[in-house]
Protein backbone atom coordinates (compact mmCIF):
# COMPACT_ATOMS: atom_id res chain seq x y z
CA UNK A 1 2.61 -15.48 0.48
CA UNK A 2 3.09 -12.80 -1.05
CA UNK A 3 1.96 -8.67 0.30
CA UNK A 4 2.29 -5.33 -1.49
CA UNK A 5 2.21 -1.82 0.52
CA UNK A 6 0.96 1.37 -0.60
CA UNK A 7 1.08 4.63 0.91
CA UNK A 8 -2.00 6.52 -0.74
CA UNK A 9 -1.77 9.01 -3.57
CA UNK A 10 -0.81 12.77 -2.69
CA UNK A 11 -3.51 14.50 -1.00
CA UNK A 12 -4.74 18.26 -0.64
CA UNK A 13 -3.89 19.88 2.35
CA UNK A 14 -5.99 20.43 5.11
CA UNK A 15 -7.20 23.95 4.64
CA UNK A 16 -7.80 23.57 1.05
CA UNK A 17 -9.75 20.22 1.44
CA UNK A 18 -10.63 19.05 5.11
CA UNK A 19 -11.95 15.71 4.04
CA UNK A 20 -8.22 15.53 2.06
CA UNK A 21 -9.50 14.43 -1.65
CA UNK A 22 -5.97 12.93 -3.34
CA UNK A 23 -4.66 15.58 -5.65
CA UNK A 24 -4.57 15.96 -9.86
CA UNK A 25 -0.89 15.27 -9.31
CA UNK A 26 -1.55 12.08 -6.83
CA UNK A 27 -4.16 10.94 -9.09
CA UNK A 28 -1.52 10.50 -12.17
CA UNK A 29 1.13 9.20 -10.05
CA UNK A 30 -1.15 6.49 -8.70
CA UNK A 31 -2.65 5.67 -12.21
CA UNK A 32 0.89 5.12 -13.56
CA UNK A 33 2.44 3.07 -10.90
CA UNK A 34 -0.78 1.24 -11.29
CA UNK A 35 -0.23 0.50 -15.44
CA UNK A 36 3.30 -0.06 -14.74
CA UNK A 37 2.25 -3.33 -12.39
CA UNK A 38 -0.77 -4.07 -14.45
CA UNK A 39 2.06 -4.19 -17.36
CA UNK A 40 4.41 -6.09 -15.42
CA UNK A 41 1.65 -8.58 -14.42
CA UNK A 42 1.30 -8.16 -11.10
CA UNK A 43 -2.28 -9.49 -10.06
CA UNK A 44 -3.55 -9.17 -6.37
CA UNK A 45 -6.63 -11.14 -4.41
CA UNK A 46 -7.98 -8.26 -2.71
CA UNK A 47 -6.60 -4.58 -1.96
CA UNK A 48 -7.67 -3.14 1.79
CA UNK A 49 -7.13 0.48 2.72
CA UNK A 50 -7.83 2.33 6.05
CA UNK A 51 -10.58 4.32 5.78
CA UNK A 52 -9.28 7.84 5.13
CA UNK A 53 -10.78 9.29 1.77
CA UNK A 54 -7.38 9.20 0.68
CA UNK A 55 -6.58 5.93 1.00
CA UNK A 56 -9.92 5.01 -0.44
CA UNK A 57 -9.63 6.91 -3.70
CA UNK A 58 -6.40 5.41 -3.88
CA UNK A 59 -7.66 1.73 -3.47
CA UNK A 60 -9.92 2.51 -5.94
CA UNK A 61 -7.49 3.43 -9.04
CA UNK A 62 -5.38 0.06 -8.32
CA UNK A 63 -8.01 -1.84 -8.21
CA UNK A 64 -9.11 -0.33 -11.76
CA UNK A 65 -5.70 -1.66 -13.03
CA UNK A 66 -4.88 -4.39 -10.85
CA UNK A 67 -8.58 -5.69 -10.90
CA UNK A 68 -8.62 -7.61 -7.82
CA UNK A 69 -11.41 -10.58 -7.74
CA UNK A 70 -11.79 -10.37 -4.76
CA UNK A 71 -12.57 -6.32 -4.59
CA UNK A 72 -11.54 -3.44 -2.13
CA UNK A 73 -12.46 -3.62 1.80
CA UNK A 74 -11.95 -1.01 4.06
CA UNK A 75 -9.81 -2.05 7.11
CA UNK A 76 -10.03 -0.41 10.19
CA UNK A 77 -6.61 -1.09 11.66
CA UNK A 78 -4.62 0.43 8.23
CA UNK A 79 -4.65 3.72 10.46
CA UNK A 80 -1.41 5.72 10.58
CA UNK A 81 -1.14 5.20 14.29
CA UNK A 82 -2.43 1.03 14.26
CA UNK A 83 -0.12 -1.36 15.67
CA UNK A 84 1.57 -3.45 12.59
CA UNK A 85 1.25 -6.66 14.23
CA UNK A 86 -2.38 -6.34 13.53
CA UNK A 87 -1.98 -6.02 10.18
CA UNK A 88 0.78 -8.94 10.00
CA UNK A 89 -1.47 -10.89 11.88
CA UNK A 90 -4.33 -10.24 9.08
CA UNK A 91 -2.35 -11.05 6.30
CA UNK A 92 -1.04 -14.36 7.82
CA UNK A 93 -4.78 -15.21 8.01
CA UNK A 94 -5.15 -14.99 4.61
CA UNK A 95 -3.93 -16.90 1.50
CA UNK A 96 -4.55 -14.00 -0.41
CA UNK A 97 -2.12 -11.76 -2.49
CA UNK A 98 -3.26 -8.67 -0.69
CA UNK A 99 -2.37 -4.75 -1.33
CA UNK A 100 -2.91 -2.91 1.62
CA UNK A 101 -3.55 0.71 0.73
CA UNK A 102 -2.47 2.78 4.32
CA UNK A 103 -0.06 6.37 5.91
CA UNK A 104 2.70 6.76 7.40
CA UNK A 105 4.17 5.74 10.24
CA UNK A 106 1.96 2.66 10.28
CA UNK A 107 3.31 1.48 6.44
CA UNK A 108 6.71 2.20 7.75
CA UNK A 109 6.52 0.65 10.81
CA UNK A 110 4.54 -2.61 9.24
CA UNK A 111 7.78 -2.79 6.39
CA UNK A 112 10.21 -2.98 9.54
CA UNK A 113 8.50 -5.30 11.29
CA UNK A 114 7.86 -8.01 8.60
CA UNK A 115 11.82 -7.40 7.68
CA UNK A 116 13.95 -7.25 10.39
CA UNK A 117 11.16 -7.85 13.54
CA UNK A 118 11.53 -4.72 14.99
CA UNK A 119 8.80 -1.96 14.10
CA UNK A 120 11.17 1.15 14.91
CA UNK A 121 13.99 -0.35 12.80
CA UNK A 122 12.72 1.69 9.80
CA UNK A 123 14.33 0.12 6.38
CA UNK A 124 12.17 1.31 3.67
CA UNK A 125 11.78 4.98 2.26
CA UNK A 126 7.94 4.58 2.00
CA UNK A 127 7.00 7.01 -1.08
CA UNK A 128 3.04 8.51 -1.88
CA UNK A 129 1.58 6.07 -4.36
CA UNK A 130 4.62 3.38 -4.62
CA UNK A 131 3.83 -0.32 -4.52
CA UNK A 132 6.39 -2.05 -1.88
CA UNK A 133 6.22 -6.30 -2.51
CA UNK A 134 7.29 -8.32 0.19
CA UNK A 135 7.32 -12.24 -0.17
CA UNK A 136 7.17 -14.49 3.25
CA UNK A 137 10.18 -17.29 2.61
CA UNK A 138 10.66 -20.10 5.39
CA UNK A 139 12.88 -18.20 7.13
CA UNK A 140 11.02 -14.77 7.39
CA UNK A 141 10.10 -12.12 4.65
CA UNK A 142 12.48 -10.43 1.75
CA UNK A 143 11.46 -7.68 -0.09
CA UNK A 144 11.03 -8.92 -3.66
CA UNK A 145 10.89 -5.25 -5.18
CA UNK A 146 9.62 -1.60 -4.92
CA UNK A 147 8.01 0.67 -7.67
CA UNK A 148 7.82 3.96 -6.96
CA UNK A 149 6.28 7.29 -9.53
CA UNK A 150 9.95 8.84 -9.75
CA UNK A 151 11.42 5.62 -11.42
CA UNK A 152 8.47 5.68 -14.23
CA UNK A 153 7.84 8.30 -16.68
CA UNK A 154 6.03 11.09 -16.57
């Protein structure tokens, strides 16, 4: 099986935008770490993101690369406080090559658990608008690479 994490794009702050559109500069990032595993052919089933505008907006510009056949769904335990299991537990359900769209600490906390079983073990630098792939082996799950907007250019 394999699972790709995303945290969503950049997003305005808080006073300038309270529903917290993604930014110009979030926007590009996301579209060209998006081409970049369009180019690299990288196909996913379905992509699922919490239901934060951000998160959203940035489901929506993989899935305009990435075309999923199976679409976009909004998940409502990709929340930045949700317990990972549930989302390891969804995925396992699944036979699915899924991209879940999410925040931090949750995406941080769901990359520990899958790799090392502890949640609080934190292992991955999880970057706005990078695509982490994980692959589940017999013996557990390996990260199998991680694209993020710095290594791609501008």
């Amino acid at each position: 099986m394999e699972l790709y994490l995303s945290q969503h794009a950049k997003a305005k702050s808080k006073e300038e935008d309270p529903r917290r559109h993604i930014s110009a500069e979030g926007r590009h990032e996301t579209e060209r770490v998006a081409r970049a595993a369009a180019t690299a052919g990288i196909r996913v089933d379905a992509i699922w993101h919490s239901g934060k505008l951000r998160a959203r907006q940035t489901a929506e510009i993989f899935a305009e690369a990435l075309e999923p056949v199976n679409g976009i769904h909004e998940q409502d335990w990709l929340g930045p406080l949700d317990d990972p299991r549930t989302a390891v537990e969804a995925a396992r359900e699944t036979e699915e090559a899924v991209l879940m769209v999410g925040h931090l600490p949750h995406l941080s906390r769901l990359s520990s658990l899958l790799l090392t079983g502890d949640p609080e073990h934190r292992v991955i630098d999880v970057r706005f608008s990078g695509i982490i792939a994980l692959a589940e082996q017999e013996d557990g799950w390996m990260l199998s690479w991680y694209l993020r907007p710095e290594l791609l250019p501008a």
